[in-house]
PDB file of N, CA and C in Angstrom:
ATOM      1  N   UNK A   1      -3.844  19.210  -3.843  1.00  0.00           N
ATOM      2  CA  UNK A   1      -3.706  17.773  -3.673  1.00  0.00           C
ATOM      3  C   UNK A   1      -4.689  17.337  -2.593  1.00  0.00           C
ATOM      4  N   UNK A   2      -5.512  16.333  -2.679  1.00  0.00           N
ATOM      5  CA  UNK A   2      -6.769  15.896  -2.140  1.00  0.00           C
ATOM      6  C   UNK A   2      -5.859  14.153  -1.187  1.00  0.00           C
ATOM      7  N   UNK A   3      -6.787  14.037  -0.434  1.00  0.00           N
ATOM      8  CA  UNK A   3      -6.379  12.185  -0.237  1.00  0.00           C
ATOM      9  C   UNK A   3      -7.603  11.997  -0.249  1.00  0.00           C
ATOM     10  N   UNK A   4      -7.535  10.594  -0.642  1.00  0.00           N
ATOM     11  CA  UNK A   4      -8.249   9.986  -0.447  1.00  0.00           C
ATOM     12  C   UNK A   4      -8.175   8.027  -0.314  1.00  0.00           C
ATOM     13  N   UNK A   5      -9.368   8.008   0.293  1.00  0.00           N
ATOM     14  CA  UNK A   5      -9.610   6.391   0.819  1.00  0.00           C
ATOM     15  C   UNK A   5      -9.832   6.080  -0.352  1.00  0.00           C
ATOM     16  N   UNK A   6      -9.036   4.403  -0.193  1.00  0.00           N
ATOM     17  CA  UNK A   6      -9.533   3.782  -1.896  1.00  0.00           C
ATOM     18  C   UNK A   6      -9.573   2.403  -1.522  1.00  0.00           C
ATOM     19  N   UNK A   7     -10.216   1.490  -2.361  1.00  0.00           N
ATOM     20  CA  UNK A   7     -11.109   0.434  -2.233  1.00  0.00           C
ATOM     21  C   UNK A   7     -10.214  -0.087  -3.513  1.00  0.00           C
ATOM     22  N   UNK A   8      -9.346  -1.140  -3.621  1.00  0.00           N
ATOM     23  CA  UNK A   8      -8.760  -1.570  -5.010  1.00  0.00           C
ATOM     24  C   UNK A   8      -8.510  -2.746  -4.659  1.00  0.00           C
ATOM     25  N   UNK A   9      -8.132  -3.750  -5.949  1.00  0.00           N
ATOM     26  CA  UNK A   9      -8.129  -5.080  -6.257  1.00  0.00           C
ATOM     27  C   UNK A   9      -6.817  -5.210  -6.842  1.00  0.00           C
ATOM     28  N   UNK A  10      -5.759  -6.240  -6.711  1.00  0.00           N
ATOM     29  CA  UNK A  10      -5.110  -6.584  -7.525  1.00  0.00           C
ATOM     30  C   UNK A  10      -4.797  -7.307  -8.334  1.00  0.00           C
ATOM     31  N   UNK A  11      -3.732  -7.979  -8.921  1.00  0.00           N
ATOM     32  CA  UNK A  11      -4.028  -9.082  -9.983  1.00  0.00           C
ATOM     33  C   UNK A  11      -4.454 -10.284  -9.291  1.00  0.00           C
ATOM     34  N   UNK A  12      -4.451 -10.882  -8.607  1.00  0.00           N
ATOM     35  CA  UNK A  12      -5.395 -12.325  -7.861  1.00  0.00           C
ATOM     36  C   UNK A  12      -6.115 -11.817  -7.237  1.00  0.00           C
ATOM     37  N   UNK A  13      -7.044 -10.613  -7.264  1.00  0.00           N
ATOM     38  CA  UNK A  13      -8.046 -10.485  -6.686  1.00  0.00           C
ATOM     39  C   UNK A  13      -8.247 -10.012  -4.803  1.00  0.00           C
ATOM     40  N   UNK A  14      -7.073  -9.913  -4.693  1.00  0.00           N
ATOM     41  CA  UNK A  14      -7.081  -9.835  -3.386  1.00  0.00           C
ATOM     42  C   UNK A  14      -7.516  -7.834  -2.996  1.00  0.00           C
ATOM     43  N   UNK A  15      -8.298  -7.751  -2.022  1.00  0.00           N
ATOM     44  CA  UNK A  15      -9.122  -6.408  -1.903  1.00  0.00           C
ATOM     45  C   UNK A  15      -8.197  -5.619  -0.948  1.00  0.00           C
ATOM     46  N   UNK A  16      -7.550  -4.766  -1.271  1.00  0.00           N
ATOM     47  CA  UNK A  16      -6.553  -3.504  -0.980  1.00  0.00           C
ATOM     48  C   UNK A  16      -6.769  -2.410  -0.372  1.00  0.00           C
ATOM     49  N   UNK A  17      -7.575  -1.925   0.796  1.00  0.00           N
ATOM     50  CA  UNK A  17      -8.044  -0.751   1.086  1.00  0.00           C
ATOM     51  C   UNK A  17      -6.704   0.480   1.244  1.00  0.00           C
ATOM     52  N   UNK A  18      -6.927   1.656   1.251  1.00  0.00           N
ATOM     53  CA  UNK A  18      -5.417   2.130   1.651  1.00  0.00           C
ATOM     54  C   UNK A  18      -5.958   3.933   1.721  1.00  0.00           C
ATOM     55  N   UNK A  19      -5.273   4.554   1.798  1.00  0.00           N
ATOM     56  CA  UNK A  19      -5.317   5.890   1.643  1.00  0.00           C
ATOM     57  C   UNK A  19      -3.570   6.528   0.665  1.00  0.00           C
ATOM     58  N   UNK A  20      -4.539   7.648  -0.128  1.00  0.00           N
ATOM     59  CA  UNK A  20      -3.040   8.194  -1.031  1.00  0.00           C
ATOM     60  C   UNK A  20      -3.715   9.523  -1.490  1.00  0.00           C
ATOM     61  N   UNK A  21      -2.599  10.414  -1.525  1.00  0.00           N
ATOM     62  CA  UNK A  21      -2.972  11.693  -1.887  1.00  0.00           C
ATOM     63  C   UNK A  21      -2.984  11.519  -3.606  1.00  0.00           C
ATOM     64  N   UNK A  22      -3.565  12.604  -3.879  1.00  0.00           N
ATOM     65  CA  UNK A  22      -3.897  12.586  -5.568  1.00  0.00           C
ATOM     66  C   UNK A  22      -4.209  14.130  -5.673  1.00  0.00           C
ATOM     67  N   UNK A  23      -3.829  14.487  -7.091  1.00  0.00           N
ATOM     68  CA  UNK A  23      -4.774  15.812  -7.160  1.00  0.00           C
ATOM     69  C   UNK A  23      -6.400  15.700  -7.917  1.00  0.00           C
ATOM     70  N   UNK A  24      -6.721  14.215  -8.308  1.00  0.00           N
ATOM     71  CA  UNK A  24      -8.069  14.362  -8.947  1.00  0.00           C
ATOM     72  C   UNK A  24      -8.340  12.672  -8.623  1.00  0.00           C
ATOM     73  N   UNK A  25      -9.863  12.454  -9.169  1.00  0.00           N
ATOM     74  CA  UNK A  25      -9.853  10.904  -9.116  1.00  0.00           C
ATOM     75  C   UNK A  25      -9.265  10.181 -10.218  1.00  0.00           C
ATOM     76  N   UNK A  26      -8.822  10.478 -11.628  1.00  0.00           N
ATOM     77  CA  UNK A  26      -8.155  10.356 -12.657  1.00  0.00           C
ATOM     78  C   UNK A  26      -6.521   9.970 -12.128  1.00  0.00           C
ATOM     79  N   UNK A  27      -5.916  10.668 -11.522  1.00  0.00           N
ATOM     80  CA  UNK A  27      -4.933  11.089 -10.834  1.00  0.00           C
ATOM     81  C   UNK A  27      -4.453   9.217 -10.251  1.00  0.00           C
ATOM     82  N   UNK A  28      -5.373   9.642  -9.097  1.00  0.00           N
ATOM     83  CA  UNK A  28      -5.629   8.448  -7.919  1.00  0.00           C
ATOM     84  C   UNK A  28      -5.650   7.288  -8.692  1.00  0.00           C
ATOM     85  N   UNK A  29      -6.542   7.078  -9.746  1.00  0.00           N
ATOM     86  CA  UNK A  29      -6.760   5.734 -10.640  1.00  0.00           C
ATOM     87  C   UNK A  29      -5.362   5.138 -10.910  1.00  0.00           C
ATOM     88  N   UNK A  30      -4.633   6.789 -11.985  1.00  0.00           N
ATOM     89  CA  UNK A  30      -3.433   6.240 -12.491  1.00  0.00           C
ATOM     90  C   UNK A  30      -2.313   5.929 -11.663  1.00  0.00           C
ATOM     91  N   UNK A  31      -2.308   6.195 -10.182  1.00  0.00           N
ATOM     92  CA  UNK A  31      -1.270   6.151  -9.355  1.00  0.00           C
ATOM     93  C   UNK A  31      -1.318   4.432  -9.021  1.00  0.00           C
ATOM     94  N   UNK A  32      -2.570   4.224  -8.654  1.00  0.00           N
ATOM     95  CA  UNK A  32      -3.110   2.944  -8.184  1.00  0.00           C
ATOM     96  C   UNK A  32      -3.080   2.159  -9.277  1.00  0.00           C
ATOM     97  N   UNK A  33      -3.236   2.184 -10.608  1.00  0.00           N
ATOM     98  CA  UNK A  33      -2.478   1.446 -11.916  1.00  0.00           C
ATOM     99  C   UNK A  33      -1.024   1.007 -11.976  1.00  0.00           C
ATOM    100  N   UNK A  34      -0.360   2.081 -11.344  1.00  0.00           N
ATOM    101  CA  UNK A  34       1.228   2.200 -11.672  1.00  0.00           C
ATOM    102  C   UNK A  34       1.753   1.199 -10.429  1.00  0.00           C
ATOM    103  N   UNK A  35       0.534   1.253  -9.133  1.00  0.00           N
ATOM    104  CA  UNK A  35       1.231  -0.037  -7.794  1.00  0.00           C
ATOM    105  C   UNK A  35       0.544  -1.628  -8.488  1.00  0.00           C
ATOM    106  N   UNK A  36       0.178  -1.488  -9.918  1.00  0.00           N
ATOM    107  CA  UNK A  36      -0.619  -2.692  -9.975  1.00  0.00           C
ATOM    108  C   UNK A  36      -2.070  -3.241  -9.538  1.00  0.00           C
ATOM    109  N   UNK A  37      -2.429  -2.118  -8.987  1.00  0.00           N
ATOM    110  CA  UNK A  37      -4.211  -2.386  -8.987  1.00  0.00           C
ATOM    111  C   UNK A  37      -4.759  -2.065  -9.282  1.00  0.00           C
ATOM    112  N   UNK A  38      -6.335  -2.147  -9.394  1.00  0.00           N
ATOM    113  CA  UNK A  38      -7.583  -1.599  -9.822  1.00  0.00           C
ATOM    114  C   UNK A  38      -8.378  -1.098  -8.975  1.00  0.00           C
ATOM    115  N   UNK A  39      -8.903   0.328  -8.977  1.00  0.00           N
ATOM    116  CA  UNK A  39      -9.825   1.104  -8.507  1.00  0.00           C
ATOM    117  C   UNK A  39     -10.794   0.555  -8.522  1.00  0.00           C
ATOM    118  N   UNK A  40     -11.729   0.056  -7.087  1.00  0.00           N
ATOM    119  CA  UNK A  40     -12.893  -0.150  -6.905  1.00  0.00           C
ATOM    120  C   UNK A  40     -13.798   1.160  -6.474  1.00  0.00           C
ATOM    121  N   UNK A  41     -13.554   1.709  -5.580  1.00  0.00           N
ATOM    122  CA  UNK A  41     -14.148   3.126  -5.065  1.00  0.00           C
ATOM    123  C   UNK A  41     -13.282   3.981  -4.538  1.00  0.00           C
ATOM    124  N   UNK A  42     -13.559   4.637  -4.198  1.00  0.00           N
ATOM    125  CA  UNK A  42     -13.121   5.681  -3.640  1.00  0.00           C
ATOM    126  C   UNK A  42     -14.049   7.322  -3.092  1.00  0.00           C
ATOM    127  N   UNK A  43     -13.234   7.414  -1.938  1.00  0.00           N
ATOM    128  CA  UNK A  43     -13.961   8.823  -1.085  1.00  0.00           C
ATOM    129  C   UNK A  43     -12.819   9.580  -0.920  1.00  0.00           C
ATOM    130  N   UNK A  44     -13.390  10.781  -1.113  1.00  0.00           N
ATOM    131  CA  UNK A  44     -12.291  11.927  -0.265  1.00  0.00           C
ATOM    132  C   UNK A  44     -12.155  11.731   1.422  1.00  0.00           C
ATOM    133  N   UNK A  45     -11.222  11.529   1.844  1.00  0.00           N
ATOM    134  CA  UNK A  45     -11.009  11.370   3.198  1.00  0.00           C
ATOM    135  C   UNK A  45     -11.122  12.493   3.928  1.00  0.00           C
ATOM    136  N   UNK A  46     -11.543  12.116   5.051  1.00  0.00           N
ATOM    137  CA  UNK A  46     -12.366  12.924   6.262  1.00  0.00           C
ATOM    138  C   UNK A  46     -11.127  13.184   6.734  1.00  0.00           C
ATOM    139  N   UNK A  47     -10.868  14.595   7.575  1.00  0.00           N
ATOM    140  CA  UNK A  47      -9.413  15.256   8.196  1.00  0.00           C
ATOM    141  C   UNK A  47      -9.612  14.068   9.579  1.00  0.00           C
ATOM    142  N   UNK A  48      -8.008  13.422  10.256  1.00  0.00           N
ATOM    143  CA  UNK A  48      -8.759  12.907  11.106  1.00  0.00           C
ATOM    144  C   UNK A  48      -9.068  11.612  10.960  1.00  0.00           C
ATOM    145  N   UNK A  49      -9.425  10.864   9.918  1.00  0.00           N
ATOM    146  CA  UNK A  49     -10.209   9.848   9.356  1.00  0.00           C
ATOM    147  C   UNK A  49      -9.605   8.516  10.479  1.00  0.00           C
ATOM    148  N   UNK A  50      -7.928   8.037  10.356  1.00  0.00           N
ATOM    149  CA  UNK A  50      -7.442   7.071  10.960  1.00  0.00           C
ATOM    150  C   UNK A  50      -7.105   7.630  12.118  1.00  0.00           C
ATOM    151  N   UNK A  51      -6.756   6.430  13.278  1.00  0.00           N
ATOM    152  CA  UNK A  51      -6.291   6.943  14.239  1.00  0.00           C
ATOM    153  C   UNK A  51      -4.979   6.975  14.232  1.00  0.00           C
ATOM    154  N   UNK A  52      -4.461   7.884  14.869  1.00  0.00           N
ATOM    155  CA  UNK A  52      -3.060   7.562  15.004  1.00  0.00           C
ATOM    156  C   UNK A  52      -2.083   6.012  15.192  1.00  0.00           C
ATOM    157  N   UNK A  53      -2.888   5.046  16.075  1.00  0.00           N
ATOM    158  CA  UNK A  53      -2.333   3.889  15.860  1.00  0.00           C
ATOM    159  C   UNK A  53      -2.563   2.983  15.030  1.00  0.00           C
ATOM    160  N   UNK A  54      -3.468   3.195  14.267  1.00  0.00           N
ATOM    161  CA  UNK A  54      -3.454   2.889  12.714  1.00  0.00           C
ATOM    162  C   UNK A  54      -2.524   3.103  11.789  1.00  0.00           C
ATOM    163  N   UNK A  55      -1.515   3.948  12.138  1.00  0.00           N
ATOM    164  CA  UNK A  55      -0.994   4.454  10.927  1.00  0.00           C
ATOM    165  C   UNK A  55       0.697   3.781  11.826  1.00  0.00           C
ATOM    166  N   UNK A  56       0.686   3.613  12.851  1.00  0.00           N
ATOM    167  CA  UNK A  56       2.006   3.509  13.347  1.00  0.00           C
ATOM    168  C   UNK A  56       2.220   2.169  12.960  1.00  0.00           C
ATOM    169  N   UNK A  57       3.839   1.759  12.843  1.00  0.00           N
ATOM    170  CA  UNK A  57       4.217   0.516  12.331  1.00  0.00           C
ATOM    171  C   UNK A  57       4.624  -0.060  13.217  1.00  0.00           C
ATOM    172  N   UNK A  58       4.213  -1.289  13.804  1.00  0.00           N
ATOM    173  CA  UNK A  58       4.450  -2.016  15.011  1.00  0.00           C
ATOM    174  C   UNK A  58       5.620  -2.662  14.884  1.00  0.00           C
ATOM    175  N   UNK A  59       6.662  -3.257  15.996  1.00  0.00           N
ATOM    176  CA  UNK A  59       7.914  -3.586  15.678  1.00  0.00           C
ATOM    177  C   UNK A  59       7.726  -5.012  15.190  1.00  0.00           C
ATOM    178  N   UNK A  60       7.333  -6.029  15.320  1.00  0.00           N
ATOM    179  CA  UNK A  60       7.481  -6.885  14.799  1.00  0.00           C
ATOM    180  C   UNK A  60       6.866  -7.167  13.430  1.00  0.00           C
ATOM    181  N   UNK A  61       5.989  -6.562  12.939  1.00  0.00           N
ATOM    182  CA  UNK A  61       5.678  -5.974  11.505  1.00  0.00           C
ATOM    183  C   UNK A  61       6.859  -6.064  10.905  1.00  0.00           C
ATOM    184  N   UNK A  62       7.863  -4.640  11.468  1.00  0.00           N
ATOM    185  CA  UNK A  62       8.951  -3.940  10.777  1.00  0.00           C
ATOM    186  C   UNK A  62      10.130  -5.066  10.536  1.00  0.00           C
ATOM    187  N   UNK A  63      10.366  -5.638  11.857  1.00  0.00           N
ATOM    188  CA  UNK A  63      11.099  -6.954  12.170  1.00  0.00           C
ATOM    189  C   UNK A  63      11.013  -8.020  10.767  1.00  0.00           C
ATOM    190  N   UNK A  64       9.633  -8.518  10.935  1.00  0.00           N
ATOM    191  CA  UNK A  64       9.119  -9.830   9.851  1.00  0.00           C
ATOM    192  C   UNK A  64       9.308  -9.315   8.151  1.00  0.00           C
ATOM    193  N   UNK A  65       9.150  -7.812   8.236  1.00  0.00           N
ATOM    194  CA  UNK A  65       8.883  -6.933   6.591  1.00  0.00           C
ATOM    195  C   UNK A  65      10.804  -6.715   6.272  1.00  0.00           C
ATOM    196  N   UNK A  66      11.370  -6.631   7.278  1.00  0.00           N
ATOM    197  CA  UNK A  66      13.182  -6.496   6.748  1.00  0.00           C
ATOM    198  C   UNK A  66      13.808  -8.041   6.799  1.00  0.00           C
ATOM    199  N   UNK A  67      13.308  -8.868   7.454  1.00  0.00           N
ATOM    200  CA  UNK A  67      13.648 -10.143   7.582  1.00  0.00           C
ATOM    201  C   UNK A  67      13.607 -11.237   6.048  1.00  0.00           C
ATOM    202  N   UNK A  68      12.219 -10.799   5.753  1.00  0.00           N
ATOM    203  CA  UNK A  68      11.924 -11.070   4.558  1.00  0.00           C
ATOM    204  C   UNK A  68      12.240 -10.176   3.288  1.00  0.00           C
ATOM    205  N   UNK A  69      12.444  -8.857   3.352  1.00  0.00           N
ATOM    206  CA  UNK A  69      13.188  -8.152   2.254  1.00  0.00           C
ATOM    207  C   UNK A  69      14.548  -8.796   1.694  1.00  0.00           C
ATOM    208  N   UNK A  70      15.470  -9.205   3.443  1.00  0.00           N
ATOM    209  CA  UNK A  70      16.823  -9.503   3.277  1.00  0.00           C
ATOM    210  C   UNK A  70      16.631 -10.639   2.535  1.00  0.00           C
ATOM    211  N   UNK A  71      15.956 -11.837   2.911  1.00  0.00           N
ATOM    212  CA  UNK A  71      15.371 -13.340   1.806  1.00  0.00           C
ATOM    213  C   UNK A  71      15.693 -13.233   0.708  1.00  0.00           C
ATOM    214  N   UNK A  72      14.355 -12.268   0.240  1.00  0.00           N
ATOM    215  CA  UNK A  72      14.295 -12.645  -1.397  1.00  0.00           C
ATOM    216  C   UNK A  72      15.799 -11.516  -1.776  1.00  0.00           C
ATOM    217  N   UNK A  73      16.055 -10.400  -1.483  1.00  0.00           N
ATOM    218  CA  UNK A  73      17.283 -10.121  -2.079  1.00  0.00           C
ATOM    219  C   UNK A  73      18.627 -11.477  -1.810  1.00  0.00           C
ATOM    220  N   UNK A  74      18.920 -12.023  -0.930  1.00  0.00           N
ATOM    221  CA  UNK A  74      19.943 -12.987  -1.006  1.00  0.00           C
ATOM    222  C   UNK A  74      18.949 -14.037  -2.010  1.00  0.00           C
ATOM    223  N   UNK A  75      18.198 -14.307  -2.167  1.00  0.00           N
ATOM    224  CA  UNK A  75      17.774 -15.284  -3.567  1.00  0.00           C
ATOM    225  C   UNK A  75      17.706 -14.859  -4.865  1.00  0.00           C
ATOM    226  N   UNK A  76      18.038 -13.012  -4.991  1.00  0.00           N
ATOM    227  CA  UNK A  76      18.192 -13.055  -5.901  1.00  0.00           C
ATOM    228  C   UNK A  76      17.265 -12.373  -7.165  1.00  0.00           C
ATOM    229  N   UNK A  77      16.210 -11.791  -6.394  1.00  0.00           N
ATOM    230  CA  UNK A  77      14.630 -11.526  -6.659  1.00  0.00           C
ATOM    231  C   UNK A  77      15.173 -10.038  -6.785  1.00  0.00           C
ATOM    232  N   UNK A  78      14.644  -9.372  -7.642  1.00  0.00           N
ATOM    233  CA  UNK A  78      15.017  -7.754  -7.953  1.00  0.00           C
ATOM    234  C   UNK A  78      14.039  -6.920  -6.765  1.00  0.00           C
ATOM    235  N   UNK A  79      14.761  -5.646  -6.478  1.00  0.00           N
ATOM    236  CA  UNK A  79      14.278  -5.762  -5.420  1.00  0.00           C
ATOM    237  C   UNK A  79      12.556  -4.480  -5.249  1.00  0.00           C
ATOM    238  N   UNK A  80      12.748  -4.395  -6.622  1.00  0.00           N
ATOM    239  CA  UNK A  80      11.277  -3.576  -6.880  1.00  0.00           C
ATOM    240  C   UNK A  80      10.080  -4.679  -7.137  1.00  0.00           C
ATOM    241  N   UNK A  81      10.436  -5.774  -7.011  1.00  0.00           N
ATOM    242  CA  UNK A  81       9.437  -7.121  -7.286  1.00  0.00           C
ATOM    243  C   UNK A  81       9.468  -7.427  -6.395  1.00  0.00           C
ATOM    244  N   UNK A  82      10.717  -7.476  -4.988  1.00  0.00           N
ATOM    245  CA  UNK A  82      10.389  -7.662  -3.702  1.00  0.00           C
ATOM    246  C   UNK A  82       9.754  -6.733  -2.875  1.00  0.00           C
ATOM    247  N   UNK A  83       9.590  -5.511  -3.299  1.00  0.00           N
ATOM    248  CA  UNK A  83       8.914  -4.672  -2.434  1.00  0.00           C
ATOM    249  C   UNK A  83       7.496  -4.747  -3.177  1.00  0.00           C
ATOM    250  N   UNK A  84       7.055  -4.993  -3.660  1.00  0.00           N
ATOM    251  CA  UNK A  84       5.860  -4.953  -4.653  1.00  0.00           C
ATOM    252  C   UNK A  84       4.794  -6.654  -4.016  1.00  0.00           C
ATOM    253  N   UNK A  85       5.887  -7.018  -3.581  1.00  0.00           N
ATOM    254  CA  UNK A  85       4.976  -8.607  -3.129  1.00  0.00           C
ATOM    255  C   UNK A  85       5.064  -8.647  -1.589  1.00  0.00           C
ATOM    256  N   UNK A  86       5.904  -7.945  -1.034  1.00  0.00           N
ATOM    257  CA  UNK A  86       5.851  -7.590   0.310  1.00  0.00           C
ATOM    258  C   UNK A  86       4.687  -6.774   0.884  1.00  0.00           C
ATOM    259  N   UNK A  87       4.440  -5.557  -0.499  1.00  0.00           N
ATOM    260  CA  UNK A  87       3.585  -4.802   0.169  1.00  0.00           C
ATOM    261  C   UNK A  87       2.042  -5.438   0.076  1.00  0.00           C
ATOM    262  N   UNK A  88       1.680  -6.540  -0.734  1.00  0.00           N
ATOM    263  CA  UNK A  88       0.765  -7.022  -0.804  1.00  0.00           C
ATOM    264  C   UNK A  88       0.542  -7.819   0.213  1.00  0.00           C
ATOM    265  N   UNK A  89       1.703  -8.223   1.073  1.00  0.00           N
ATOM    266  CA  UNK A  89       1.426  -8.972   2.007  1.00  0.00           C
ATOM    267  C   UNK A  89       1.622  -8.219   3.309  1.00  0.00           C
ATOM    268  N   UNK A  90       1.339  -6.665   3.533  1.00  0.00           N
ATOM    269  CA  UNK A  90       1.333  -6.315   4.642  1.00  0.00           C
ATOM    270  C   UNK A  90      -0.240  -5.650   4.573  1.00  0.00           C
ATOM    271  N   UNK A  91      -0.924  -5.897   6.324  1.00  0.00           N
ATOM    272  CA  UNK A  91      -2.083  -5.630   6.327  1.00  0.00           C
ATOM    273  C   UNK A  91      -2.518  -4.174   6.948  1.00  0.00           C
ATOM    274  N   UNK A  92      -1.257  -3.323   7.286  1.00  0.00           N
ATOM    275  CA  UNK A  92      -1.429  -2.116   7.698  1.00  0.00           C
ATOM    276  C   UNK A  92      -1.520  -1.154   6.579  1.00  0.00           C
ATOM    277  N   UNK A  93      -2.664  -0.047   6.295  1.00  0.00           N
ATOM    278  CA  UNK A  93      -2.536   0.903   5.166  1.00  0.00           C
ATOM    279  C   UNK A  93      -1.265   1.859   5.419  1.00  0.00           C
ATOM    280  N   UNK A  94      -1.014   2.194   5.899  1.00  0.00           N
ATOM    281  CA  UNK A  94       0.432   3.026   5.941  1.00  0.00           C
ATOM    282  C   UNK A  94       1.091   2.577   5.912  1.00  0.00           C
ATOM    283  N   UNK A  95       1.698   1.259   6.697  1.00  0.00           N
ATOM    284  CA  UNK A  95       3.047   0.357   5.965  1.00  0.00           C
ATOM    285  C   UNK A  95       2.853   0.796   4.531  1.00  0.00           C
ATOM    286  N   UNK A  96       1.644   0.034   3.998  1.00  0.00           N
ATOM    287  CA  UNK A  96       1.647  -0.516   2.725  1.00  0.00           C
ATOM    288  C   UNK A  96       2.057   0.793   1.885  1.00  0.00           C
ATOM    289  N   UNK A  97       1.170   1.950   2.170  1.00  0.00           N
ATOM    290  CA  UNK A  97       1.554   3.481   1.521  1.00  0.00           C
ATOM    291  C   UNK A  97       3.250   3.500   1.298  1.00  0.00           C
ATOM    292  N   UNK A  98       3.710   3.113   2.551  1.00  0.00           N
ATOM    293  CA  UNK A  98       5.286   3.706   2.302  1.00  0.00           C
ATOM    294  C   UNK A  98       6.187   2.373   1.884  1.00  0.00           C
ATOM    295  N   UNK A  99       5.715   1.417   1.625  1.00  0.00           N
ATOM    296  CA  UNK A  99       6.376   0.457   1.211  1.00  0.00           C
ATOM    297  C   UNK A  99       5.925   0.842  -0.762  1.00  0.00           C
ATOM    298  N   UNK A 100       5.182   0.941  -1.067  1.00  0.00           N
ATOM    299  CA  UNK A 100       4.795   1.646  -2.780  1.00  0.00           C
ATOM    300  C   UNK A 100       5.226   2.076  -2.815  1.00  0.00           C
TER     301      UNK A 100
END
């Protein structure tokens, strides 16, 4: 199993950078199909690549991302469509990894 950095688009176009393990680039494509986007590029990632506080989830992130989970579930919104529009709207790549 490889990771790698990926460069993807989703349905309005909005540009997705992120990192995800895969065992091939075939792999990676179809994983990144299945969160709803499209493969623009991609590299094998460098050991090392992010820094550690890159990857950490800051509290008011976490705060604003459960605040708004609780929302759309009391409105009623299923909640794999709420995590799916949440994660588009978070700008950290590791949130976003573990919110997919």
């Amino acid at each position: 199993m490889f990771t790698f950095d990926y460069k993807a688009v989703d349905n309005y176009g909005k540009v997705i950078l992120g990192r995800l393990n895969a065992s091939n680039d075939a792999d990676l494509e179809m994983r990144l199909s299945r969160m709803g986007l499209d493969l623009v590029n991609f590299r094998t990632a460098r050991a090392g690549g992010w820094q550690l506080s890159l990857n950490r989830v800051k509290r008011p992130e976490l705060i604003t991302f459960c605040f708004h989970l609780e929302q759309l579930t009391r409105a009623g919104v299923p909640i794999l469509e709420s995590l799916g529009d949440l994660r588009d709207s978070v700008n950290n790549p590791r949130f976003r990894d573990v919110i997919a």
